[in-house]
PDB file of N, CA and C in Angstrom:
ATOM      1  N   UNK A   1     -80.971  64.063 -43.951  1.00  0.00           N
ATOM      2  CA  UNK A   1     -80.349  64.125 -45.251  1.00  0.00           C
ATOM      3  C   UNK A   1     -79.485  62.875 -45.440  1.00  0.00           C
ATOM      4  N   UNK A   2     -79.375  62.141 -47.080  1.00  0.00           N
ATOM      5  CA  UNK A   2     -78.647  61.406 -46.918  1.00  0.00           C
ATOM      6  C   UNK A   2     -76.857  61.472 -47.267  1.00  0.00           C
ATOM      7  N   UNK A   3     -76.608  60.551 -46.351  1.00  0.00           N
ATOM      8  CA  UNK A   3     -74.958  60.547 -46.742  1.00  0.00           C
ATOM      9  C   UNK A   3     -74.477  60.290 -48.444  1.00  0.00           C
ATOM     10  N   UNK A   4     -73.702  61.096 -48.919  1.00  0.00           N
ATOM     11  CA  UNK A   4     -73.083  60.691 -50.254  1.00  0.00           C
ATOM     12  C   UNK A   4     -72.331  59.240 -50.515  1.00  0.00           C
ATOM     13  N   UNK A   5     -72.505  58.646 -51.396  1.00  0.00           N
ATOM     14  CA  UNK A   5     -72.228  57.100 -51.711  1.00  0.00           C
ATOM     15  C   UNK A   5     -70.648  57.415 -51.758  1.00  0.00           C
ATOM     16  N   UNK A   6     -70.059  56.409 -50.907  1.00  0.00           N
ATOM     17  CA  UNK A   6     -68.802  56.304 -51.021  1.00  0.00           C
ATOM     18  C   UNK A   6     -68.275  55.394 -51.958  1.00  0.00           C
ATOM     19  N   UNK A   7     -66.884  55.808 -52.442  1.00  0.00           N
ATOM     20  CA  UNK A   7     -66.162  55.102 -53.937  1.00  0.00           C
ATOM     21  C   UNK A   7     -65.423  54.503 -53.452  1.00  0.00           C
ATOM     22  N   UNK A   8     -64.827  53.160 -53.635  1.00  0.00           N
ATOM     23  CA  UNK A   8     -63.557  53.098 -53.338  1.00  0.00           C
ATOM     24  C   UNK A   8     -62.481  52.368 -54.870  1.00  0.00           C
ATOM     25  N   UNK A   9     -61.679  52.604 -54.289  1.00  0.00           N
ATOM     26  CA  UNK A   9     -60.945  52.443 -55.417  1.00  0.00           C
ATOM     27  C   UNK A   9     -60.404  51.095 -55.621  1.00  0.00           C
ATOM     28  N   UNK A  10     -59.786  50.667 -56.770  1.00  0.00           N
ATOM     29  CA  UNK A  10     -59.632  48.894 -57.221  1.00  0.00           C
ATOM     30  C   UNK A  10     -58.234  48.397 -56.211  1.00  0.00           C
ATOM     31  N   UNK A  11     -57.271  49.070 -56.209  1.00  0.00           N
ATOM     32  CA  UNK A  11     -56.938  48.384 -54.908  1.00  0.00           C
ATOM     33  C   UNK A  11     -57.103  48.482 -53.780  1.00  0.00           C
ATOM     34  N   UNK A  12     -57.980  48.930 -53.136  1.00  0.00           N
ATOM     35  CA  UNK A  12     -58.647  49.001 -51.853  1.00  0.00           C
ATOM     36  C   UNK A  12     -59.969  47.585 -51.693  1.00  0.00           C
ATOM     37  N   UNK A  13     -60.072  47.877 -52.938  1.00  0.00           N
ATOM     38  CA  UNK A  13     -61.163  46.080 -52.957  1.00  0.00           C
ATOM     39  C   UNK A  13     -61.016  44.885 -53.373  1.00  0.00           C
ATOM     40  N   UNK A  14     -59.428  45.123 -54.427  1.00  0.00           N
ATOM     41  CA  UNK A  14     -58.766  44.119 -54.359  1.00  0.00           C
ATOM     42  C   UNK A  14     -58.135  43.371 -52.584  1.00  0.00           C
ATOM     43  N   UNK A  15     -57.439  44.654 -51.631  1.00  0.00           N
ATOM     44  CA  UNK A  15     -57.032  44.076 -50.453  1.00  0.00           C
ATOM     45  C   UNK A  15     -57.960  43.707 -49.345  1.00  0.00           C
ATOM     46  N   UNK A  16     -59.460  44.237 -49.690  1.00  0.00           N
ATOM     47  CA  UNK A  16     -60.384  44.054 -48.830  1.00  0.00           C
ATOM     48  C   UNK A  16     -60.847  42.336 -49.259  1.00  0.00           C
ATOM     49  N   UNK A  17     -60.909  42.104 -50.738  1.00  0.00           N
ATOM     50  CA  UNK A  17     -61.449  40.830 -50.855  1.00  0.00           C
ATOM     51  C   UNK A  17     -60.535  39.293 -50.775  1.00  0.00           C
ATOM     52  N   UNK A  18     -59.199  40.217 -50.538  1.00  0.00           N
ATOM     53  CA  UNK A  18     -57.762  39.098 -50.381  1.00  0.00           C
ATOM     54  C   UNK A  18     -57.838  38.926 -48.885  1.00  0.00           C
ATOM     55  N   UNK A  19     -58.648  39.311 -47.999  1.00  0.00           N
ATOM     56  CA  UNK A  19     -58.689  39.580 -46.631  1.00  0.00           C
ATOM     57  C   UNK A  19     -59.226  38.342 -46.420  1.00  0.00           C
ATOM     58  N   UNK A  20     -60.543  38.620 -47.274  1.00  0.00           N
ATOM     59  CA  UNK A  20     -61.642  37.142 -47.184  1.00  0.00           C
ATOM     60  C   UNK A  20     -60.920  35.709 -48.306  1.00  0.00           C
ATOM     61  N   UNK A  21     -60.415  36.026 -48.994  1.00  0.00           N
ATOM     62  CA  UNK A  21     -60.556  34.671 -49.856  1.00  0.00           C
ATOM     63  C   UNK A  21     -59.181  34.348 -49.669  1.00  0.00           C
ATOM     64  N   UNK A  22     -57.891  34.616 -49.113  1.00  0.00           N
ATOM     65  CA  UNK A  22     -56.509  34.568 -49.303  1.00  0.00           C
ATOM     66  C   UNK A  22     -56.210  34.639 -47.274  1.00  0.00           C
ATOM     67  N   UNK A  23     -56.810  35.387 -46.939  1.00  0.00           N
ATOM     68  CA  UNK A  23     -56.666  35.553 -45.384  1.00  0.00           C
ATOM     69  C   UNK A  23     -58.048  35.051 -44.306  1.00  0.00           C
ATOM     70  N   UNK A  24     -58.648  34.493 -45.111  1.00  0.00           N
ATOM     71  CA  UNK A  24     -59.652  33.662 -44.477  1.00  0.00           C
ATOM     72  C   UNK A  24     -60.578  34.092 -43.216  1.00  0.00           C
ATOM     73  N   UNK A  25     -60.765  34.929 -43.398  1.00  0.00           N
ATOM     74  CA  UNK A  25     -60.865  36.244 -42.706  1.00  0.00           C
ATOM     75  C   UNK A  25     -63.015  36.130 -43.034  1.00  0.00           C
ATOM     76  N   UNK A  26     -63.880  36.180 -42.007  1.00  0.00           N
ATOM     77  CA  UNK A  26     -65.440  36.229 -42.459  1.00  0.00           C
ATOM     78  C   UNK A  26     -65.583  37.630 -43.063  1.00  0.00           C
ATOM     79  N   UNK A  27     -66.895  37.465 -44.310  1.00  0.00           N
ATOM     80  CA  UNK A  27     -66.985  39.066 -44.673  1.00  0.00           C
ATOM     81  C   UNK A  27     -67.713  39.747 -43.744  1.00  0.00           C
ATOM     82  N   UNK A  28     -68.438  39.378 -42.888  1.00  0.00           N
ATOM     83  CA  UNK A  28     -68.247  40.369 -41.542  1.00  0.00           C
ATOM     84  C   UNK A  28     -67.810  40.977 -40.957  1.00  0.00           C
ATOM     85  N   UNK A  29     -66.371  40.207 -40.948  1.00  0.00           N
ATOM     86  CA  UNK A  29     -65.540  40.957 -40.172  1.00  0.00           C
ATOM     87  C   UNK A  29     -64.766  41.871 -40.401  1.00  0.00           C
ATOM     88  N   UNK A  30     -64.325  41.899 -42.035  1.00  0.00           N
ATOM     89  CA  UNK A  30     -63.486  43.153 -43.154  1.00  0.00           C
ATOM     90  C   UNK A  30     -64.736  43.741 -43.184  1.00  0.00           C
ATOM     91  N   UNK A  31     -65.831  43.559 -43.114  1.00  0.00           N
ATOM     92  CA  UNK A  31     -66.800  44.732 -43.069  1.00  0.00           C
ATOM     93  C   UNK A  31     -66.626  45.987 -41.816  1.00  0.00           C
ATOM     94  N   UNK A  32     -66.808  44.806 -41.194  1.00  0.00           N
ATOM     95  CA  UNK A  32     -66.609  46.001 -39.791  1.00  0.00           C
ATOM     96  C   UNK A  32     -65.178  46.674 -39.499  1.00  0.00           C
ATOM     97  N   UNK A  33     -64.087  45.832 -39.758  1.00  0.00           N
ATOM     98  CA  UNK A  33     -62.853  46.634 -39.477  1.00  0.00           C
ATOM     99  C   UNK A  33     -62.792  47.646 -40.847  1.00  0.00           C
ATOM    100  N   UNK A  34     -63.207  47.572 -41.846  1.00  0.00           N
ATOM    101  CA  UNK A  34     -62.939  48.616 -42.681  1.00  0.00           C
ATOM    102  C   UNK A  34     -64.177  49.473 -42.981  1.00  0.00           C
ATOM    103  N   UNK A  35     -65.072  49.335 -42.208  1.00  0.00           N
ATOM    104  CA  UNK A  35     -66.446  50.262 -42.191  1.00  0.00           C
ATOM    105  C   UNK A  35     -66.831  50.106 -43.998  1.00  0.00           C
ATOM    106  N   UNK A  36     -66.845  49.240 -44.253  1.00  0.00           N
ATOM    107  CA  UNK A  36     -67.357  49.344 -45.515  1.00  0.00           C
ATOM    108  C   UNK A  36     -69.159  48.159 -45.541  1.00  0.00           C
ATOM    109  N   UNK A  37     -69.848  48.292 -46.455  1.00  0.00           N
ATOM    110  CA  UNK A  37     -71.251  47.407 -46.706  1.00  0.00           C
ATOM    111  C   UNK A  37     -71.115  46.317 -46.555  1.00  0.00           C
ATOM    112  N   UNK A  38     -71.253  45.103 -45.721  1.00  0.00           N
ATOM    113  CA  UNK A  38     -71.144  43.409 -45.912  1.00  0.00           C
ATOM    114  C   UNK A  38     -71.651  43.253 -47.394  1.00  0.00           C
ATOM    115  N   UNK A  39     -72.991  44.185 -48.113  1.00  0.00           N
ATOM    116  CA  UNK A  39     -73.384  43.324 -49.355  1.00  0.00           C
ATOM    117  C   UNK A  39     -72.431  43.901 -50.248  1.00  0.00           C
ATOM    118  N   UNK A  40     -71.740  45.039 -50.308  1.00  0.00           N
ATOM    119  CA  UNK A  40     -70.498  45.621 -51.133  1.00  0.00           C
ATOM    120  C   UNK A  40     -69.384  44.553 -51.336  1.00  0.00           C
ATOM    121  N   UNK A  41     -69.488  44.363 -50.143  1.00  0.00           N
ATOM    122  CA  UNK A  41     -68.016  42.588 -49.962  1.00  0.00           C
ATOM    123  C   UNK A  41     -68.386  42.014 -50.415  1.00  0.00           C
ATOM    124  N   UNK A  42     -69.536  41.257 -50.435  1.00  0.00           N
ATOM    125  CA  UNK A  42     -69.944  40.352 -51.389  1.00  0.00           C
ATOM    126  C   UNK A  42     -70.245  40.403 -52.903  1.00  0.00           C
ATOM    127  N   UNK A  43     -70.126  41.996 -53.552  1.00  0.00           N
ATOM    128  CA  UNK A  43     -70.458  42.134 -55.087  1.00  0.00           C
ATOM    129  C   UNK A  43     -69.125  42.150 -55.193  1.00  0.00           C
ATOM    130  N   UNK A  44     -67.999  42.631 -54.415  1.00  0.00           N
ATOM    131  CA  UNK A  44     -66.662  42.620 -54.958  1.00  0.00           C
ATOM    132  C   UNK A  44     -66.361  41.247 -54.862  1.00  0.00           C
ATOM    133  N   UNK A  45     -66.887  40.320 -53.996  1.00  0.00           N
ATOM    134  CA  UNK A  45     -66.281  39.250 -54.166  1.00  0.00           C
ATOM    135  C   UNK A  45     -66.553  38.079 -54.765  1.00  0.00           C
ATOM    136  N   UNK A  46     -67.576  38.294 -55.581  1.00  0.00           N
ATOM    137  CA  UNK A  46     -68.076  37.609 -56.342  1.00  0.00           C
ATOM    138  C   UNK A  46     -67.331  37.878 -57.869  1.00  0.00           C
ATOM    139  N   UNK A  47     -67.616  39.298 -57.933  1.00  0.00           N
ATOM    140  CA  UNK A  47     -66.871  39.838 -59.467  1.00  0.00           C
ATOM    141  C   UNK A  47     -65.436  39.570 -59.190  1.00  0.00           C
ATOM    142  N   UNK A  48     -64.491  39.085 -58.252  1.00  0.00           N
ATOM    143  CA  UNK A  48     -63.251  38.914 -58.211  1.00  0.00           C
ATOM    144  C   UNK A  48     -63.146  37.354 -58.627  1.00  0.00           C
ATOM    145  N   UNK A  49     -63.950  36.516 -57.842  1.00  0.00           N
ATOM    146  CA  UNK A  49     -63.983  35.412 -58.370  1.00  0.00           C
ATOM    147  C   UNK A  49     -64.324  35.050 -59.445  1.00  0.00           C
ATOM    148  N   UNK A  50     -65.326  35.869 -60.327  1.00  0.00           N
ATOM    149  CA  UNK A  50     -66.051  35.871 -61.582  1.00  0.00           C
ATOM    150  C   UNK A  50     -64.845  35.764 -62.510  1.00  0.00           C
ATOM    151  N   UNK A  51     -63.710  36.680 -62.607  1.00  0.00           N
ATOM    152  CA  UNK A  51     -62.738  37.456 -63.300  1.00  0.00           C
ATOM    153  C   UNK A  51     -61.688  38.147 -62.244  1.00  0.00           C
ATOM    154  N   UNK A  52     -60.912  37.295 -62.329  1.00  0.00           N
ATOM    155  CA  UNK A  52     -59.662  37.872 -61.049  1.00  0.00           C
ATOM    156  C   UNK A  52     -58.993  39.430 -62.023  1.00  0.00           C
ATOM    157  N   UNK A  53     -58.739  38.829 -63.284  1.00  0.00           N
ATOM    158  CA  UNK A  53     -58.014  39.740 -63.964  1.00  0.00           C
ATOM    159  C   UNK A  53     -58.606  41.160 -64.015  1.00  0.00           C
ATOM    160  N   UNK A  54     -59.782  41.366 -64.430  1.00  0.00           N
ATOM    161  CA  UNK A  54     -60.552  42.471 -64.799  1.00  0.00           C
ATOM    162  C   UNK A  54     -61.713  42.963 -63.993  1.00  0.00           C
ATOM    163  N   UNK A  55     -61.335  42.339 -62.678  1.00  0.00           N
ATOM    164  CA  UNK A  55     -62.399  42.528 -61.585  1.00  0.00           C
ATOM    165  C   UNK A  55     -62.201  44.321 -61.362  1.00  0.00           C
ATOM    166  N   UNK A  56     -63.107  44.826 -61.010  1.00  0.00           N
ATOM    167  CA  UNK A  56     -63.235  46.218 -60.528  1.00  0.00           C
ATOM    168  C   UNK A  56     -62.815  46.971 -61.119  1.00  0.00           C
ATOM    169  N   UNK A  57     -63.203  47.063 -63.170  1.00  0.00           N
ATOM    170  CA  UNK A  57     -62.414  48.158 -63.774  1.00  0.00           C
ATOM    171  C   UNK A  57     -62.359  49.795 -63.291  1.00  0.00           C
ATOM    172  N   UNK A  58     -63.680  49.467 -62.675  1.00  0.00           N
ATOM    173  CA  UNK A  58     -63.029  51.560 -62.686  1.00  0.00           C
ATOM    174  C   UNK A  58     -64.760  52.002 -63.328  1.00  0.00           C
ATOM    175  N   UNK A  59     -64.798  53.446 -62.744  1.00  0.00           N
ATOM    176  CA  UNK A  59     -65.763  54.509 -63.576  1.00  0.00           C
ATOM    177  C   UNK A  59     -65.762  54.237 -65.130  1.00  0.00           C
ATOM    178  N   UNK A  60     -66.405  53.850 -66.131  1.00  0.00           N
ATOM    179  CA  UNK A  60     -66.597  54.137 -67.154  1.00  0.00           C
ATOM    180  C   UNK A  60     -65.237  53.753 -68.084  1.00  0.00           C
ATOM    181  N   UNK A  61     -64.864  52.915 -67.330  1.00  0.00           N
ATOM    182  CA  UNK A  61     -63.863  51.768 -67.794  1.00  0.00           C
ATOM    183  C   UNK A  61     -64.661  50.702 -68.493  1.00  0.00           C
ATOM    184  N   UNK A  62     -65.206  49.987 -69.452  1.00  0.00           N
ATOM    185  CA  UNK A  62     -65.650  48.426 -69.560  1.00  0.00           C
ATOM    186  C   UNK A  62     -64.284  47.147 -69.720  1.00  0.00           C
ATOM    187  N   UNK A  63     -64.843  46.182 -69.436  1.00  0.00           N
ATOM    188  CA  UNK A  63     -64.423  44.851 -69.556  1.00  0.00           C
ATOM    189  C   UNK A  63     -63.725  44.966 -70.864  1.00  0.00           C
ATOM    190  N   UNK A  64     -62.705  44.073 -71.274  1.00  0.00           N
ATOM    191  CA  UNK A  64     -62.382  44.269 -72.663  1.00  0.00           C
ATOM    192  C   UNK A  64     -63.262  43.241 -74.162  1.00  0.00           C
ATOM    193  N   UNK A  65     -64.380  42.235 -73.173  1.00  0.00           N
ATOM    194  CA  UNK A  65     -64.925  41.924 -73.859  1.00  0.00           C
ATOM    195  C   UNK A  65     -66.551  42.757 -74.405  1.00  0.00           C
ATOM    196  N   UNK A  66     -66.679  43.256 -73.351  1.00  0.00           N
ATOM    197  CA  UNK A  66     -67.164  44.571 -73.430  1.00  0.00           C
ATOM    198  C   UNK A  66     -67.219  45.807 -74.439  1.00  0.00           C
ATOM    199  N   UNK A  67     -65.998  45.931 -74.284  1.00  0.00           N
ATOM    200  CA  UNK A  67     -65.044  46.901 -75.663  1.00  0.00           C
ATOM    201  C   UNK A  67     -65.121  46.947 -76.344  1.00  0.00           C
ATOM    202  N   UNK A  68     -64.786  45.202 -76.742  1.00  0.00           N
ATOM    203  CA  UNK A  68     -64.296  44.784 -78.361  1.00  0.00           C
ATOM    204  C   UNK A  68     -66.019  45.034 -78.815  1.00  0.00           C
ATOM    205  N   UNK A  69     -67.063  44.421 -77.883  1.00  0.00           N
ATOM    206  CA  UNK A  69     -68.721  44.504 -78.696  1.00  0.00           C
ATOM    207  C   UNK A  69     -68.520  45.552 -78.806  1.00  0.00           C
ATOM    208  N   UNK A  70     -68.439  46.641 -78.109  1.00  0.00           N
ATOM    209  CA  UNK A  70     -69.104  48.257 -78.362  1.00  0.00           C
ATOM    210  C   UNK A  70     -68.591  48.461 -80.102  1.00  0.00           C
ATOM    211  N   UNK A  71     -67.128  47.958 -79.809  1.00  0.00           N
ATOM    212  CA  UNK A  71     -66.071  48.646 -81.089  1.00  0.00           C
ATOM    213  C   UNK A  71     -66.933  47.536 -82.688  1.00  0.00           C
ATOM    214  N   UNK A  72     -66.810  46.709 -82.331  1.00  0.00           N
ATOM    215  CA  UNK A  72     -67.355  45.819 -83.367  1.00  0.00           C
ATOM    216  C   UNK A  72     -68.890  46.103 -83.847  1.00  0.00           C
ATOM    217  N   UNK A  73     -69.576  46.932 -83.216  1.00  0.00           N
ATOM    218  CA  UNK A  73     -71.129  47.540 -83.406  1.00  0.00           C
ATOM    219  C   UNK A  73     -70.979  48.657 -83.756  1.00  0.00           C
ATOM    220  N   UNK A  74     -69.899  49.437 -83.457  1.00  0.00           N
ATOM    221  CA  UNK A  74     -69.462  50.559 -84.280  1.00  0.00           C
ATOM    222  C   UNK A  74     -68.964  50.148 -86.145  1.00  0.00           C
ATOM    223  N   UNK A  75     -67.967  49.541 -85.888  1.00  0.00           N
ATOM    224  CA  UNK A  75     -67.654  48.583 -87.252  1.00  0.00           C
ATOM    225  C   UNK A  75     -69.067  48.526 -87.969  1.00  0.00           C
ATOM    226  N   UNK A  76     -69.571  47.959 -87.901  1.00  0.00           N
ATOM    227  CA  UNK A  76     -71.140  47.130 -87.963  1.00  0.00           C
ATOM    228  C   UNK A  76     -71.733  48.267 -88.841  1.00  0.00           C
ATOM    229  N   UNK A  77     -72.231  49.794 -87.662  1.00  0.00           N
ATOM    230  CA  UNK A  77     -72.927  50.269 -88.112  1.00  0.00           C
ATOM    231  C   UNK A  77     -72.610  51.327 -89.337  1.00  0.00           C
ATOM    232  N   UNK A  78     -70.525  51.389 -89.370  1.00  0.00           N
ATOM    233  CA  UNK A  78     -70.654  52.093 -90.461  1.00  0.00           C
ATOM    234  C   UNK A  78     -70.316  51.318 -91.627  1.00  0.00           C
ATOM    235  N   UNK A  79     -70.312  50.326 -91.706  1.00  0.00           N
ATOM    236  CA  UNK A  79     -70.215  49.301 -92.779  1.00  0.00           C
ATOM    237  C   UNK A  79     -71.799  49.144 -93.370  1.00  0.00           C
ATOM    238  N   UNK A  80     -72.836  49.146 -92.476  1.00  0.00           N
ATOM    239  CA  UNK A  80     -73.804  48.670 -93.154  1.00  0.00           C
ATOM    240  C   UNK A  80     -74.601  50.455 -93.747  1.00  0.00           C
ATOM    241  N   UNK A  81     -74.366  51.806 -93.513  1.00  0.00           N
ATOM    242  CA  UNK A  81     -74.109  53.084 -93.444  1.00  0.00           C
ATOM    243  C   UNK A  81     -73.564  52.875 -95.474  1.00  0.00           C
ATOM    244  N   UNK A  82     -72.022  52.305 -95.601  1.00  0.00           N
ATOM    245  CA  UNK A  82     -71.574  52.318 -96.658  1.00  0.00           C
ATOM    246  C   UNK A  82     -71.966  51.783 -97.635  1.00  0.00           C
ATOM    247  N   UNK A  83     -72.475  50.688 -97.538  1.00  0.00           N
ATOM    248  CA  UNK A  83     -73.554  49.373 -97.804  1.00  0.00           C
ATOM    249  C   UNK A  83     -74.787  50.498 -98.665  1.00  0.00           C
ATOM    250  N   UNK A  84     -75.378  51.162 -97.426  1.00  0.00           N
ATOM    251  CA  UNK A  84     -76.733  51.862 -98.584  1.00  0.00           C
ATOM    252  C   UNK A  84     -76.612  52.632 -99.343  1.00  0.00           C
ATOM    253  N   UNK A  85     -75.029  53.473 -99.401  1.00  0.00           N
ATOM    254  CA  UNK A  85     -75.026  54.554-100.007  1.00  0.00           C
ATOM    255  C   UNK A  85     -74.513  53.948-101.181  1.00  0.00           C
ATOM    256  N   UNK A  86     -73.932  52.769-101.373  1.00  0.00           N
ATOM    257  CA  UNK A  86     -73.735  52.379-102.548  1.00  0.00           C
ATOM    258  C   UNK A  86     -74.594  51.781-102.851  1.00  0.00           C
ATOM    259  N   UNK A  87     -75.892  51.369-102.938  1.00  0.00           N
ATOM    260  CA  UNK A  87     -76.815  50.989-103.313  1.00  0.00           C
ATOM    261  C   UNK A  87     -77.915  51.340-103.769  1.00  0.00           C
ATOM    262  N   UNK A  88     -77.592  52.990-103.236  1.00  0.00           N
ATOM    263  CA  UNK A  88     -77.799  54.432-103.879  1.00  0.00           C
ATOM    264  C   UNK A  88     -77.525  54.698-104.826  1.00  0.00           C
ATOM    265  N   UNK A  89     -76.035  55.014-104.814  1.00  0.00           N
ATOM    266  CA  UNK A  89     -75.009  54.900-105.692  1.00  0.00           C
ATOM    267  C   UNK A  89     -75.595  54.248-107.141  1.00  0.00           C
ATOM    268  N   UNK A  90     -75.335  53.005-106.749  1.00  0.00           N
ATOM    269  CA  UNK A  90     -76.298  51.817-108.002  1.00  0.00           C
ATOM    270  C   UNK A  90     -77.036  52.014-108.860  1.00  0.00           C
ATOM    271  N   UNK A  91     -78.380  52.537-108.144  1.00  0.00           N
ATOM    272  CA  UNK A  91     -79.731  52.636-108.442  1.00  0.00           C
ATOM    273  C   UNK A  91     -79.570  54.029-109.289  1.00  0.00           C
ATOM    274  N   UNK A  92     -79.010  55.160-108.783  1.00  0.00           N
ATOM    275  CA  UNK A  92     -79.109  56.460-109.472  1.00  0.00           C
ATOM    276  C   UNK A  92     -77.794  56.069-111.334  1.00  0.00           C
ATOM    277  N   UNK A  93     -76.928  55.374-111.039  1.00  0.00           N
ATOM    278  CA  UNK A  93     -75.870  55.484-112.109  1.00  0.00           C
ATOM    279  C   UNK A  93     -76.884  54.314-113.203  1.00  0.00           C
ATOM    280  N   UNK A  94     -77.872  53.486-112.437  1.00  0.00           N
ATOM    281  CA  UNK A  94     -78.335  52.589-113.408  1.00  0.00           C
ATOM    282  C   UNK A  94     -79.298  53.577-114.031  1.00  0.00           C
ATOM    283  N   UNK A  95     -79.963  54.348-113.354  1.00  0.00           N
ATOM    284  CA  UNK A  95     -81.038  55.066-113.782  1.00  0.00           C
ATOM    285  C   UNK A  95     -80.402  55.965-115.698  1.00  0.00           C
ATOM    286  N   UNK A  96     -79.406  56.524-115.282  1.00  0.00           N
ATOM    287  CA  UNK A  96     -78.589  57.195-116.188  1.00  0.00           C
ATOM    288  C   UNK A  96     -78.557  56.612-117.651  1.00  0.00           C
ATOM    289  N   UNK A  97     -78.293  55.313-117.339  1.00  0.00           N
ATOM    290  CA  UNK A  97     -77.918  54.813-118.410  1.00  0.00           C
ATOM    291  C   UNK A  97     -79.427  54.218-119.606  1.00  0.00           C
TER     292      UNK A  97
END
C-alpha cells in the first residue's frame, strides 16, 4: 500500500531552502537530515528563487498576480453578460416604436 503524500508547511520550506541558499548547505544533504524528497528541494527552491516574496502560498491560496486575472475575468464576464442584455434591451424598445 502506498504511503500518504506528505504536506509541509511554508515555513518549514522556507527554513529548509535557507539551509541551501543562505547556509550553503548541498540539497542532499537537507534532504537527508530532514527526510524530505531531493526533487521537492529543488521545486521549493527554484519557486523561492523565482519569487522570494510569494514563494509557497499555501493550499488553494494563488499568487496575487494570479488573483488579480481570476478577479479581472470575473469583471470581464459580467460586463460583457450586461453588454447583451442591453442590446436586448435595444432591439425589443426599437421594435416598439
Amino acid at each position: 500500500m502506498s504511503e500518504k503524500r506528505k504536506t509541509y508547511d511554508k515555513e518549514f520550506k522556507l527554513s529548509a531552502v535557507k539551509m541551501i541558499v543562505e547556509g550553503g548547505m548541498s540539497v542532499s544533504r537537507v534532504a537527508k537530515d530532514l527526510g524530505v524528497n531531493e526533487n521537492s528541494l529543488h521545486n521549493w527552491k527554484r519557486s523561492y528563487r523565482e519569487d522570494q516574496q510569494n514563494a509557497f502560498p499555501g493550499k488553494g491560496r494563488m499568487k496575487p498576480e494570479e488573483e488579480e486575472l481570476r478577479k479581472l475575468k470575473r469583471e470581464l464576464h459580467i460586463v460583457k453578460m450586461e453588454r447583451d442584455i442591453l442590446k436586448k434591451a435595444i432591439a425589443f424598445f426599437a421594435k416598439e416604436k
